[in-house]
C-alpha atoms as a PDB file:
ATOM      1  CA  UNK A   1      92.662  18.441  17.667  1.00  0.00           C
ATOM      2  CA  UNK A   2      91.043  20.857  15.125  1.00  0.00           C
ATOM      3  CA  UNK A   3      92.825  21.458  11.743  1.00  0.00           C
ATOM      4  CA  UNK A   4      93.272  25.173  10.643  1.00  0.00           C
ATOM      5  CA  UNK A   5      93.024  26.369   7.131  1.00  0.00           C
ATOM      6  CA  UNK A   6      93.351  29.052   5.380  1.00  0.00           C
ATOM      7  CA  UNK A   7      91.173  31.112   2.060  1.00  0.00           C
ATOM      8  CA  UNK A   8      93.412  32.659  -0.457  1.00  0.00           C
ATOM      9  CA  UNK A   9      92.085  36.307  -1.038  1.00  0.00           C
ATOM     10  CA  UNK A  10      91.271  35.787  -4.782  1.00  0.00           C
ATOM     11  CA  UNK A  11      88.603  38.223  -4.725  1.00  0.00           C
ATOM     12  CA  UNK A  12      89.486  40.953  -2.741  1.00  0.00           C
ATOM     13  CA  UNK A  13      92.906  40.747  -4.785  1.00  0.00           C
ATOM     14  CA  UNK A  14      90.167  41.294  -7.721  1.00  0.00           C
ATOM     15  CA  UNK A  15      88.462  44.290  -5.880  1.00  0.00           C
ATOM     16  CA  UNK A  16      91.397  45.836  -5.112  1.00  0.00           C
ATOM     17  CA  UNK A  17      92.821  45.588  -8.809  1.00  0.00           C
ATOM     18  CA  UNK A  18      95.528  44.061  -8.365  1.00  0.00           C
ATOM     19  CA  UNK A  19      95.035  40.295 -11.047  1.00  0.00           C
ATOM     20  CA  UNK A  20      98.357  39.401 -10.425  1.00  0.00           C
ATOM     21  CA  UNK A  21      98.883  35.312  -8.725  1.00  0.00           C
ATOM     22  CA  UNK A  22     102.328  35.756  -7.076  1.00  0.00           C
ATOM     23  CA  UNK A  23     101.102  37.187  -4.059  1.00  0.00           C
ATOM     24  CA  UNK A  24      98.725  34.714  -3.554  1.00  0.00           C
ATOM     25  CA  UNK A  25     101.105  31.985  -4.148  1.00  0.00           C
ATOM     26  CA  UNK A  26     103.445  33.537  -1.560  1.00  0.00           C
ATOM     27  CA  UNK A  27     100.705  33.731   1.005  1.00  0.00           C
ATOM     28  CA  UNK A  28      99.558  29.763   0.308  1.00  0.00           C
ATOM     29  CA  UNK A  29     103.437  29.074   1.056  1.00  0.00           C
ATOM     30  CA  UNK A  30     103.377  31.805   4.351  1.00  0.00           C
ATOM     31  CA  UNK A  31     100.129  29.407   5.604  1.00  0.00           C
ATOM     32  CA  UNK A  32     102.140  26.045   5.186  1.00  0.00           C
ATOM     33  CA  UNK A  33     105.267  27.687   6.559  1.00  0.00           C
ATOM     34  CA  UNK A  34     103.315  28.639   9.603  1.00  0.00           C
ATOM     35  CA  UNK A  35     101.527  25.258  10.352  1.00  0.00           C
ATOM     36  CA  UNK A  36      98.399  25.493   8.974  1.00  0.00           C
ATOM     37  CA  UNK A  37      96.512  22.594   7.100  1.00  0.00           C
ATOM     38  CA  UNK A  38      94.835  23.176   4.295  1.00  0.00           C
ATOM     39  CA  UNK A  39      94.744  26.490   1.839  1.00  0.00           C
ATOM     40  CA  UNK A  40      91.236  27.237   0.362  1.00  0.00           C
ATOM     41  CA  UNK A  41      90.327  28.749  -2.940  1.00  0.00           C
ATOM     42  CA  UNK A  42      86.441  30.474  -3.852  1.00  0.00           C
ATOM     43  CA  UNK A  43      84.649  30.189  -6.688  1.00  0.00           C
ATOM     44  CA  UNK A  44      82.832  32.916  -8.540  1.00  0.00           C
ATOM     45  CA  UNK A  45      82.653  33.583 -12.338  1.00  0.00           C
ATOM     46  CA  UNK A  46      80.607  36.825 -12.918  1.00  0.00           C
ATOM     47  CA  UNK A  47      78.860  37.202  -9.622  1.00  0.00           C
ATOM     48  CA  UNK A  48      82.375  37.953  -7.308  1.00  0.00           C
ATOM     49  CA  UNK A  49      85.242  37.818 -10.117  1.00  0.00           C
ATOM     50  CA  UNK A  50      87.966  36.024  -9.011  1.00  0.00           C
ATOM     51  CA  UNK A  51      90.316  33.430 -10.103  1.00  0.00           C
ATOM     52  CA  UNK A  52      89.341  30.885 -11.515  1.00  0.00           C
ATOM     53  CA  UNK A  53      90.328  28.016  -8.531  1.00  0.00           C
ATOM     54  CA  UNK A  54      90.847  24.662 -10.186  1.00  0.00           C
ATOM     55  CA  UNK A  55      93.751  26.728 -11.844  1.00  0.00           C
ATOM     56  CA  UNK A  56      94.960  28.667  -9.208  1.00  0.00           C
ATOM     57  CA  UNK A  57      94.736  25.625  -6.636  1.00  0.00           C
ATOM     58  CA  UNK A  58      97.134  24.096  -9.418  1.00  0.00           C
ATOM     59  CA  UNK A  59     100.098  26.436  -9.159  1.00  0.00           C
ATOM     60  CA  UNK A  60      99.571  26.706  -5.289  1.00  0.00           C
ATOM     61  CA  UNK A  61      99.698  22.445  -5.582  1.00  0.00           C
ATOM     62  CA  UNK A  62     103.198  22.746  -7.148  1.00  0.00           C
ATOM     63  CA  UNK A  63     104.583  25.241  -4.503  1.00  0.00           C
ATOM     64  CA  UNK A  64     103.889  23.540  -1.415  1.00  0.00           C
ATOM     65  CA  UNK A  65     104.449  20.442  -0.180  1.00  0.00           C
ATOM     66  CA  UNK A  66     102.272  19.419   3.071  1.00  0.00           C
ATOM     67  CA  UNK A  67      99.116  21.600   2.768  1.00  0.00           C
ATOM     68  CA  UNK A  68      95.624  20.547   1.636  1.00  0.00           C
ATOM     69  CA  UNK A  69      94.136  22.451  -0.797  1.00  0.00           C
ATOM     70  CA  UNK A  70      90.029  22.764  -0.955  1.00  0.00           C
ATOM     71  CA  UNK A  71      87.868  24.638  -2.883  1.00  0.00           C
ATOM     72  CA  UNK A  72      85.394  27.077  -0.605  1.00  0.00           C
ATOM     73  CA  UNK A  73      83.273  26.433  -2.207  1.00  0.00           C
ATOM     74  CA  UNK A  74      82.956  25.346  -5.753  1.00  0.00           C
ATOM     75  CA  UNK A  75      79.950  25.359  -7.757  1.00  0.00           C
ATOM     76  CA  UNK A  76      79.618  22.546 -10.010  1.00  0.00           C
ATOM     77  CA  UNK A  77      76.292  23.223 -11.184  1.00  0.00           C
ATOM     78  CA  UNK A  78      78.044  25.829 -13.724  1.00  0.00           C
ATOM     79  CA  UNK A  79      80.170  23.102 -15.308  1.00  0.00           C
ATOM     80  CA  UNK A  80      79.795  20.173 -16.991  1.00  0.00           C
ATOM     81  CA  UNK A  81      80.995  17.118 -14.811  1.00  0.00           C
ATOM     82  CA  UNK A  82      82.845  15.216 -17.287  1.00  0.00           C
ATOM     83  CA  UNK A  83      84.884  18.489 -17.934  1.00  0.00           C
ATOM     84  CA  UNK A  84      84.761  18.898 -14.123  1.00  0.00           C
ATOM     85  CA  UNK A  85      86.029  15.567 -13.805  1.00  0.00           C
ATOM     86  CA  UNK A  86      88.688  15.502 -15.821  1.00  0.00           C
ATOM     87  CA  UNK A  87      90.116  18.754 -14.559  1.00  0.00           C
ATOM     88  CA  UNK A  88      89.322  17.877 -10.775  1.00  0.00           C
ATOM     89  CA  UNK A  89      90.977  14.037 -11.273  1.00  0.00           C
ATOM     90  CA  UNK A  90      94.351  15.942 -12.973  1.00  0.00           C
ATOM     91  CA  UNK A  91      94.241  18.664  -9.987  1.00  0.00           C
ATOM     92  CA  UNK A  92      94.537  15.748  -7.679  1.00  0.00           C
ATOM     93  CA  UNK A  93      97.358  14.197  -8.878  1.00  0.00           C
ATOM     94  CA  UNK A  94      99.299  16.949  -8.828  1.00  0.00           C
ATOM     95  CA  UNK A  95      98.410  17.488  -5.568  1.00  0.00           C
ATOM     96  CA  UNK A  96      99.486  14.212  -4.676  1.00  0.00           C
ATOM     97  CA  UNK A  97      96.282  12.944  -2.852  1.00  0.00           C
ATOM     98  CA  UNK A  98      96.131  16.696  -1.163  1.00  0.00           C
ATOM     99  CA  UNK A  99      92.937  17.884  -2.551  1.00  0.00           C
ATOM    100  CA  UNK A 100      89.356  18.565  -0.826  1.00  0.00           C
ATOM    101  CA  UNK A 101      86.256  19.138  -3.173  1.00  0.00           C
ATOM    102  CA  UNK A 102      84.278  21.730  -1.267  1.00  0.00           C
ATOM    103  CA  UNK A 103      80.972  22.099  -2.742  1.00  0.00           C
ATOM    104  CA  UNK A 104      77.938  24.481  -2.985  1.00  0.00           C
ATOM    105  CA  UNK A 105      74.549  25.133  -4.202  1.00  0.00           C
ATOM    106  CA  UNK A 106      75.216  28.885  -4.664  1.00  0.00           C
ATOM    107  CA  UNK A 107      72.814  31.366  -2.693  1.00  0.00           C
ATOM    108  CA  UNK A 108      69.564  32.676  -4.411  1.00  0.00           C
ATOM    109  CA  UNK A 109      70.494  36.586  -4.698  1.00  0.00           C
ATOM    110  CA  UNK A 110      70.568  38.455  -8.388  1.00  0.00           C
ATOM    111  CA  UNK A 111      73.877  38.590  -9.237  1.00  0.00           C
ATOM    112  CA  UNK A 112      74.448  35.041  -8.594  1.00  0.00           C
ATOM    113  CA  UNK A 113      70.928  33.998 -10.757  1.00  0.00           C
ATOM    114  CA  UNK A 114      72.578  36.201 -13.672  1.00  0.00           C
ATOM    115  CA  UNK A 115      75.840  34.032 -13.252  1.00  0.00           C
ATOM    116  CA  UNK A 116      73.998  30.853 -14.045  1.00  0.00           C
ATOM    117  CA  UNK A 117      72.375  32.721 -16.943  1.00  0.00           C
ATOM    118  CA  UNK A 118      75.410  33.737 -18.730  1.00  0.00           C
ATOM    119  CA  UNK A 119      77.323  30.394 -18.329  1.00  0.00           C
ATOM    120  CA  UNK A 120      73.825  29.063 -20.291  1.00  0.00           C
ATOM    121  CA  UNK A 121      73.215  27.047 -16.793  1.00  0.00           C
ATOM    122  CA  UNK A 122      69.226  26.954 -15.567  1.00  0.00           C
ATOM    123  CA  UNK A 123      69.751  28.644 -11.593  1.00  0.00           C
ATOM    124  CA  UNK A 124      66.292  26.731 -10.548  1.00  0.00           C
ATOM    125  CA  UNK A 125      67.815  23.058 -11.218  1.00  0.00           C
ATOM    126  CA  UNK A 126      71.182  23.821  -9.226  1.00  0.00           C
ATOM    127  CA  UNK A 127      70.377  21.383  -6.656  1.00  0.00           C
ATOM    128  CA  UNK A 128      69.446  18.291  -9.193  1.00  0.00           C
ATOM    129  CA  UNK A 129      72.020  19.251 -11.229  1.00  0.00           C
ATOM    130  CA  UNK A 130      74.772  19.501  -8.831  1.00  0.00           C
ATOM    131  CA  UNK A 131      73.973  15.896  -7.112  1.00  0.00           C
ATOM    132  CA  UNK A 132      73.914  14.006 -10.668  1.00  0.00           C
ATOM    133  CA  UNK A 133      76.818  15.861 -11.611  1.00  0.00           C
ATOM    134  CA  UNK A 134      79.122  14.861  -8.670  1.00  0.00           C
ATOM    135  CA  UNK A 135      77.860  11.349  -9.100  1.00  0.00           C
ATOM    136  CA  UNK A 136      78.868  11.050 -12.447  1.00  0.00           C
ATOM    137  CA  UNK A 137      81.818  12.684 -11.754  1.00  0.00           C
ATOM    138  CA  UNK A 138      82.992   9.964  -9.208  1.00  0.00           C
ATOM    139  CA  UNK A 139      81.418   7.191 -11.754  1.00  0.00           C
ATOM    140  CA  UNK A 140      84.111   8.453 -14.205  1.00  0.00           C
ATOM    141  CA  UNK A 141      87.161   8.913 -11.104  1.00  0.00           C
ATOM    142  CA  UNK A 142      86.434   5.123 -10.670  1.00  0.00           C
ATOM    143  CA  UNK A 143      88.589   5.045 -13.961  1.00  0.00           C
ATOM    144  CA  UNK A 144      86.085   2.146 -15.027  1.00  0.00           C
ATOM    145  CA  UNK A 145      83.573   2.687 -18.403  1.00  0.00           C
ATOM    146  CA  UNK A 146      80.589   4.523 -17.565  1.00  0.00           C
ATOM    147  CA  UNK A 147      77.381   4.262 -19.212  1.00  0.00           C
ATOM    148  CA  UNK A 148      75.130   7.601 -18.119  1.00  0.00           C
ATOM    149  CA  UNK A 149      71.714   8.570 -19.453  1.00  0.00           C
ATOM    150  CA  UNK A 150      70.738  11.720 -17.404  1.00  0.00           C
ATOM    151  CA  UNK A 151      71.271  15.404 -17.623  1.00  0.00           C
ATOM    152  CA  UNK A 152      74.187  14.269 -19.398  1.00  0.00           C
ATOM    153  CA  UNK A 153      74.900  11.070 -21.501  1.00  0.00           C
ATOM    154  CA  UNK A 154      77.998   9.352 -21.691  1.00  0.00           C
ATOM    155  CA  UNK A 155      78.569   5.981 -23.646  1.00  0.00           C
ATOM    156  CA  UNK A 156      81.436   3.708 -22.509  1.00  0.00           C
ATOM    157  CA  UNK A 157      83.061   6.677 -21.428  1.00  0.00           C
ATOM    158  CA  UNK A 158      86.472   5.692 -19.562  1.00  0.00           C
ATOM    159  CA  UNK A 159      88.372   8.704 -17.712  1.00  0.00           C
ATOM    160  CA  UNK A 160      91.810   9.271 -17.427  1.00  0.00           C
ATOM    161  CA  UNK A 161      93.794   9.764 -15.411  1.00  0.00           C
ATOM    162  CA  UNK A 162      91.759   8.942 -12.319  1.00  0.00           C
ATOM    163  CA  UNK A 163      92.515  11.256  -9.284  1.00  0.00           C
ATOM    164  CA  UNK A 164      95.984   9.815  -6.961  1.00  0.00           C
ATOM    165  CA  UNK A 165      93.297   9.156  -4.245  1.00  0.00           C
ATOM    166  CA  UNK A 166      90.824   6.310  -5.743  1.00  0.00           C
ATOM    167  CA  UNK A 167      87.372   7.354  -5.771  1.00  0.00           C
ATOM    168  CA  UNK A 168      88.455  10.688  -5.995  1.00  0.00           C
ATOM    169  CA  UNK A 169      88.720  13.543  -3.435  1.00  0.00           C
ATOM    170  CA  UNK A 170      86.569  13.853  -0.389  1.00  0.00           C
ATOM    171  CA  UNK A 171      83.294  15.957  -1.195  1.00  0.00           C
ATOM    172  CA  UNK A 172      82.131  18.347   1.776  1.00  0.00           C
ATOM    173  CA  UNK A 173      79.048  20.297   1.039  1.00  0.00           C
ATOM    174  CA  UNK A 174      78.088  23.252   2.376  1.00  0.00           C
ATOM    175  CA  UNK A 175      74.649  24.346   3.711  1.00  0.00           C
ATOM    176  CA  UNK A 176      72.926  24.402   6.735  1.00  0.00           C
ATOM    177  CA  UNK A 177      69.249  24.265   6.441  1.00  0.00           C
ATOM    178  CA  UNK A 178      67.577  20.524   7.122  1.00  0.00           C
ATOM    179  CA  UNK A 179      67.431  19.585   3.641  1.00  0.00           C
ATOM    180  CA  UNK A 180      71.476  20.608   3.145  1.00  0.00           C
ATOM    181  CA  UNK A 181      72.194  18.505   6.662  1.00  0.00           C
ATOM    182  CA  UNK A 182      70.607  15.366   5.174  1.00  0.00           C
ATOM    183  CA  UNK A 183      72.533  15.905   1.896  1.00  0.00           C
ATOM    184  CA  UNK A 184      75.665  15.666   3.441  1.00  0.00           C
ATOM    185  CA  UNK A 185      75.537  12.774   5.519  1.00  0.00           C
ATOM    186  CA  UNK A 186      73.625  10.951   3.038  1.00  0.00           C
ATOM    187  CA  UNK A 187      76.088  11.922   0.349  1.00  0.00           C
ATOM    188  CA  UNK A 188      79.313  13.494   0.876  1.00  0.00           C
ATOM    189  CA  UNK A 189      82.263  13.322   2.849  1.00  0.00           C
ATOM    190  CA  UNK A 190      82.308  16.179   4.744  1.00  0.00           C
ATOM    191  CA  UNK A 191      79.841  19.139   5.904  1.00  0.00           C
ATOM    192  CA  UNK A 192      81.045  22.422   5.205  1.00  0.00           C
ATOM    193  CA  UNK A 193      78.650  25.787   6.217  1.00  0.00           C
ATOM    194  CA  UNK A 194      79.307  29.334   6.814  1.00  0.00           C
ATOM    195  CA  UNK A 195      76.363  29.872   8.805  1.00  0.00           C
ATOM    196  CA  UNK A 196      75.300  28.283  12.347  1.00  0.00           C
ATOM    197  CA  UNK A 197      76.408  29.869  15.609  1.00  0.00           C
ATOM    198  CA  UNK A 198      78.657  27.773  17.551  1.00  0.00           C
ATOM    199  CA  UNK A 199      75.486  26.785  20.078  1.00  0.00           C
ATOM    200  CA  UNK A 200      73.817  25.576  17.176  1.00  0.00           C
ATOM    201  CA  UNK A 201      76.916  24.022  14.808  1.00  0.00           C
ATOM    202  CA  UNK A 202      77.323  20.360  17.383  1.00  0.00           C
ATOM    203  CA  UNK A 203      73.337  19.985  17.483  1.00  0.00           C
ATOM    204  CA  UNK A 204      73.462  20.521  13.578  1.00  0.00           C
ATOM    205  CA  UNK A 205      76.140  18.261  12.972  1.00  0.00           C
ATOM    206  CA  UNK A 206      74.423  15.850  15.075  1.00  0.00           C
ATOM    207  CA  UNK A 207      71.514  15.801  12.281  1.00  0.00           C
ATOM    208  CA  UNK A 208      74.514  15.569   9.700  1.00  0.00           C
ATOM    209  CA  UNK A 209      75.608  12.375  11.121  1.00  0.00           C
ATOM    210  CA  UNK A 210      72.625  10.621  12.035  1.00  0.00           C
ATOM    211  CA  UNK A 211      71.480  11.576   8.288  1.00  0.00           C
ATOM    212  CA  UNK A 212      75.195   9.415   7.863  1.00  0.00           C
ATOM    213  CA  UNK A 213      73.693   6.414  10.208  1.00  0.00           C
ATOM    214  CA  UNK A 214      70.296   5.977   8.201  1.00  0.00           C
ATOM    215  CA  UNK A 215      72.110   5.782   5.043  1.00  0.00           C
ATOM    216  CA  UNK A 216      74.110   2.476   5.950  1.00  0.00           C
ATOM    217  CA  UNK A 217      77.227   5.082   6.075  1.00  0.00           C
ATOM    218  CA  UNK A 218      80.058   5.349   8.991  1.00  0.00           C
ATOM    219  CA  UNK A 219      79.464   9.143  10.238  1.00  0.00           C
ATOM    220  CA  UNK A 220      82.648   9.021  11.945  1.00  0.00           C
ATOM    221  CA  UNK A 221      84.077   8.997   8.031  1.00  0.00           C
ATOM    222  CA  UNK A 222      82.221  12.038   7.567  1.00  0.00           C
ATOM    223  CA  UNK A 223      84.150  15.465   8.325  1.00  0.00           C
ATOM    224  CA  UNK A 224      82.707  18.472  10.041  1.00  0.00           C
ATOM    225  CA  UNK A 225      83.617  21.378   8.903  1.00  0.00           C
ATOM    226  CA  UNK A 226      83.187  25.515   9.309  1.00  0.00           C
ATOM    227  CA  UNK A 227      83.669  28.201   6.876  1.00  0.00           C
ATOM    228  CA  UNK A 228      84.413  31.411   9.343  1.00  0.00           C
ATOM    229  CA  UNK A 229      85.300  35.587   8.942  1.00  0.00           C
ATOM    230  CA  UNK A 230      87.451  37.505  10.722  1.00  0.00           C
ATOM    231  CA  UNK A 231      88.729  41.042  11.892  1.00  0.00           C
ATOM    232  CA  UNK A 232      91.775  40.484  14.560  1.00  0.00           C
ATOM    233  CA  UNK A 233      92.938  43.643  15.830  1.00  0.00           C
ATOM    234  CA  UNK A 234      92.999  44.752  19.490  1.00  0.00           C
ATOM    235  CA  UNK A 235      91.391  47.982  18.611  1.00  0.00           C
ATOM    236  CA  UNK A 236      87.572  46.515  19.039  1.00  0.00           C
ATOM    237  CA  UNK A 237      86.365  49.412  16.779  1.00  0.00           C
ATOM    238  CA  UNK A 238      88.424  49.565  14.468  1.00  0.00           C
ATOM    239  CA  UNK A 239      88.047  45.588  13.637  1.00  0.00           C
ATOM    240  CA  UNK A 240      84.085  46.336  13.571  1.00  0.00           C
ATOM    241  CA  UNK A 241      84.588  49.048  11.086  1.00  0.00           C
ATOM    242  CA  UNK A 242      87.220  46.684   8.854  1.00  0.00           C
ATOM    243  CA  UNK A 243      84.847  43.588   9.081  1.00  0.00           C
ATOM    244  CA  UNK A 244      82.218  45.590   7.721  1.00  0.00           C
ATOM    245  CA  UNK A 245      83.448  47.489   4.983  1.00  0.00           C
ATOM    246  CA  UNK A 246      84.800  44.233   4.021  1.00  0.00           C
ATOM    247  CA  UNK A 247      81.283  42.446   4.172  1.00  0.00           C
ATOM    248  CA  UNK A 248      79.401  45.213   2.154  1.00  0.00           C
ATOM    249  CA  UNK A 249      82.190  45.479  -0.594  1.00  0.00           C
ATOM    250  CA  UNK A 250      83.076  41.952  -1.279  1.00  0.00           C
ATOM    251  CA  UNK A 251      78.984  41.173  -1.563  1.00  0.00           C
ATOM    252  CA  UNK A 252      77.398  44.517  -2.157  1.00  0.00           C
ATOM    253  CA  UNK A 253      74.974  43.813   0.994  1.00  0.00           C
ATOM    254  CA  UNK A 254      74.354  45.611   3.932  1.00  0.00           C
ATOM    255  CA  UNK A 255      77.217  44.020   6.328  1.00  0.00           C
ATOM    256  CA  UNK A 256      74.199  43.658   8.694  1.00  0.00           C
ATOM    257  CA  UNK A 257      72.507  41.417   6.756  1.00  0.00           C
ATOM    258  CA  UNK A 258      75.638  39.333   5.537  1.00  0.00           C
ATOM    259  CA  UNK A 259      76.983  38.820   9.487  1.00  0.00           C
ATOM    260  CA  UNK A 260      73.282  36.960  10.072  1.00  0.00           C
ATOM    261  CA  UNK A 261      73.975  34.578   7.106  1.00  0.00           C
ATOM    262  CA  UNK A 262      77.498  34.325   7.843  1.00  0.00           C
ATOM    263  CA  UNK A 263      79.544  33.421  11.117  1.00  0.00           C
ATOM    264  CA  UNK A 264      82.189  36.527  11.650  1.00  0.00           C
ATOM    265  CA  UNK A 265      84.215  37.545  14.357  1.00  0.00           C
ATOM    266  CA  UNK A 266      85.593  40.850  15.126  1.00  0.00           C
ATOM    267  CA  UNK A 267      87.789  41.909  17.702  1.00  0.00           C
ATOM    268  CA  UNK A 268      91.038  41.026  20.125  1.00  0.00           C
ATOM    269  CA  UNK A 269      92.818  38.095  19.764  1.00  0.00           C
ATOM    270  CA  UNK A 270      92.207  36.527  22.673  1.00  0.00           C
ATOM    271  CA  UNK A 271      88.048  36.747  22.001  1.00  0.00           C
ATOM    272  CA  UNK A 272      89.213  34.967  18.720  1.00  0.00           C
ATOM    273  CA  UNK A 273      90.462  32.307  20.203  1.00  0.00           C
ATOM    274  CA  UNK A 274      87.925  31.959  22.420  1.00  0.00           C
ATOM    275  CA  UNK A 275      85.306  31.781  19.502  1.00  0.00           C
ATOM    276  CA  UNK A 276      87.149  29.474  17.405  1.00  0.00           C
ATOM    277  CA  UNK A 277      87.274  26.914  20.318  1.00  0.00           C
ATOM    278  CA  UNK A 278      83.908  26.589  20.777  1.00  0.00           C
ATOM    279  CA  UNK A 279      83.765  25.940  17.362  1.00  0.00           C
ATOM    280  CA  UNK A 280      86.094  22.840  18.135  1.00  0.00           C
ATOM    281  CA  UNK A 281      84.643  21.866  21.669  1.00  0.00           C
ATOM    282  CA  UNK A 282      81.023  21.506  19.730  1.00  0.00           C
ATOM    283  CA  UNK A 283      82.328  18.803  17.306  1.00  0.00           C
ATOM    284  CA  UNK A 284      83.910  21.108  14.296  1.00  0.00           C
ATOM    285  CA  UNK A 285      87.008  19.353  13.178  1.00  0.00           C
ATOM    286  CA  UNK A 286      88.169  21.654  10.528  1.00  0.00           C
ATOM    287  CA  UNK A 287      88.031  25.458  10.566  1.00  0.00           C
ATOM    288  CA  UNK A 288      88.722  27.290   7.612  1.00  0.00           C
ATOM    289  CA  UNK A 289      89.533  31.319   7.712  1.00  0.00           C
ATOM    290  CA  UNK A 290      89.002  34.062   5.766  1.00  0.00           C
ATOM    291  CA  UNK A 291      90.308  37.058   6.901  1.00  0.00           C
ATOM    292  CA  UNK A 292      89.340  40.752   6.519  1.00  0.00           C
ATOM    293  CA  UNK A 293      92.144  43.185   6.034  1.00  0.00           C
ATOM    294  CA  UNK A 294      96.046  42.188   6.530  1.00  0.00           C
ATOM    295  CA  UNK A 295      96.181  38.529   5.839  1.00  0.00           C
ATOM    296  CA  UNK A 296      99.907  38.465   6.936  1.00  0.00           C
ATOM    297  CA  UNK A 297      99.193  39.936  10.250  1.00  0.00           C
ATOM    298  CA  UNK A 298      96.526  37.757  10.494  1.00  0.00           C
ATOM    299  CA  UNK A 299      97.878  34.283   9.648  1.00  0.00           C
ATOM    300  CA  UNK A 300     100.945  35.368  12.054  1.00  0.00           C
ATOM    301  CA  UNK A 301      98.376  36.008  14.935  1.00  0.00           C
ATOM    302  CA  UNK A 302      95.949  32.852  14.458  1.00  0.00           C
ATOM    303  CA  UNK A 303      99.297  30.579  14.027  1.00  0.00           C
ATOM    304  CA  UNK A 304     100.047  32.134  17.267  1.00  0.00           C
ATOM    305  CA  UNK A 305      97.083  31.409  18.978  1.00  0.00           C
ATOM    306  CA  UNK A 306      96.817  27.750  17.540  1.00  0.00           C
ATOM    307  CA  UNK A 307      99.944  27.403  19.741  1.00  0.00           C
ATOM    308  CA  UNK A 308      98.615  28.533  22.990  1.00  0.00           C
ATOM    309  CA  UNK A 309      95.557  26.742  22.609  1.00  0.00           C
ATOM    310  CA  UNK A 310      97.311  23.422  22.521  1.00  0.00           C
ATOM    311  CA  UNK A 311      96.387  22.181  18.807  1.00  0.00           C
END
């Protein structure tokens, strides 16, 4: 039975002007109150302004109770992992054991290259610097002294405290081209894209987990999981039109271009839940939303249609 969660609308709160965290709290409480799993924060400093989600994913940990919380998805190539670390091990025990480290590369477009440059951060070692990072990261959650001489050098160093769950939160990783698919199962705990269809996500996942097998690792450990849009209104045109103002605003693309890199849906509820179970019936075990226009409506409807589809 497929878990449902749920992405906070940090930055359109941002694009809309409106900084203020109570309603976001309110909706991360609406999503538990309905049923739904987990609540999901984004990451952005420059690129997409939004809240910074280590923070907010704190307050949201202290007003719920049952919820996961993630981050979709982080990018820990813009911080140091010993800072990282520390924050990500005391974020975890306030939630209890509830957290998910959702993780990212971050996509090659200008905005996102001039990020890395103002954080001080070289863009073309993201990938290096990302894997060494998370590995010292869960050196240092092990709570044991860590001797590192890499990117980053640490002598002795001893973290505390470690995260409630020991080793630290799971890791899912987004990406879905070959080299992303290996560096999940090989790594990680759980794959996390935005990208393939639902004809290609169970062959995909496939690669993820025998990538899992040929590292010595137990792929039924590993979680597959899908990062999805969508516009639910029963007026077909009018949900076209919402999904892609939304699209073009939130990344300053053409909405054309963003609905071929990213998996979106929009239309009637009942094509929604269509979509999402095939989703589910080709292997994806966790499906997080993010919703274009009226969240309430929105959460109301999907918590709906969870029920009717039996999960």
């Amino acid at each position: 039975m497929p878990r449902l969660g749920y992405l906070l609308p940090t930055r359109e709160q941002i694009m809309a002007g409106r900084h203020e965290t109570a309603p976001l709290l309110a909706l991360a409480e609406r999503a538990e109150a309905l049923g739904f799993d987990s609540v999901w924060v984004g990451d952005s400093l420059l690129a997409r302004p939004r809240h910074d989600p280590l923070t907010l994913l704190a307050a949201v940990a202290a007003r719920t109770r049952t919820v996961a919380l993630g981050t979709a998805v982080l990018l820990p190539a813009l911080r140091n992992p010993v800072v990282l670390a520390q924050q990500v091990a005391t974020l975890d025990r306030l939630a209890e054991g509830r957290l998910i480290l959702g993780v990212g590369i971050a996509t090659d477009v200008p905005n996102i290259r001039a990020e890395f440059e103002a954080a001080g951060v070289p863009f073309d070692k993201r990938v290096g610097r990302l894997v060494e990072g998370l590995a010292l990261a869960r050196a240092l959650w092990s709570g044991q002294k860590v001797d590192w001489d890499g990117r980053w050098t640490v002598k002795a160093g001893v973290l505390g405290p470690t995260p409630h769950r020991p080793g630290g939160p799971p890791i899912w990783i987004g990406g879905s081209v070959a080299a992303a698919r290996a560096r999940a199962g090989r790594l990680y705990d759980g794959w996390f894209p935005n990208a393939p269809t639902a004809a290609a996500y169970g062959g995909q996942w496939q690669e993820v987990q025998a990538a899992a097998r040929a590292a010595g690792r137990d792929p039924a450990a590993l979680t597959g999981a899908m990062y999805l849009t969508l516009a639910i209104d029963e007026d077909g045109a009018r949900a076209e039109a919402t999904i892609n103002t939304f699209l073009e605003q939130y990344y300053g693309m053409r909405p054309d271009t963003m609905r071929k890199r990213q998996m979106c849906y929009a239309g009637p509820a009942a094509g929604a839940a269509d979509w999402l179970k095939a989703y589910a019936d080709a292997g994806a075990s966790h499906l997080v939303l993010r919703f274009a226009g009226d969240p309430e409506r929105q959460l109301d409807t999907v918590a709906r249609l969870r029920r009717d589809l039996g999960w």
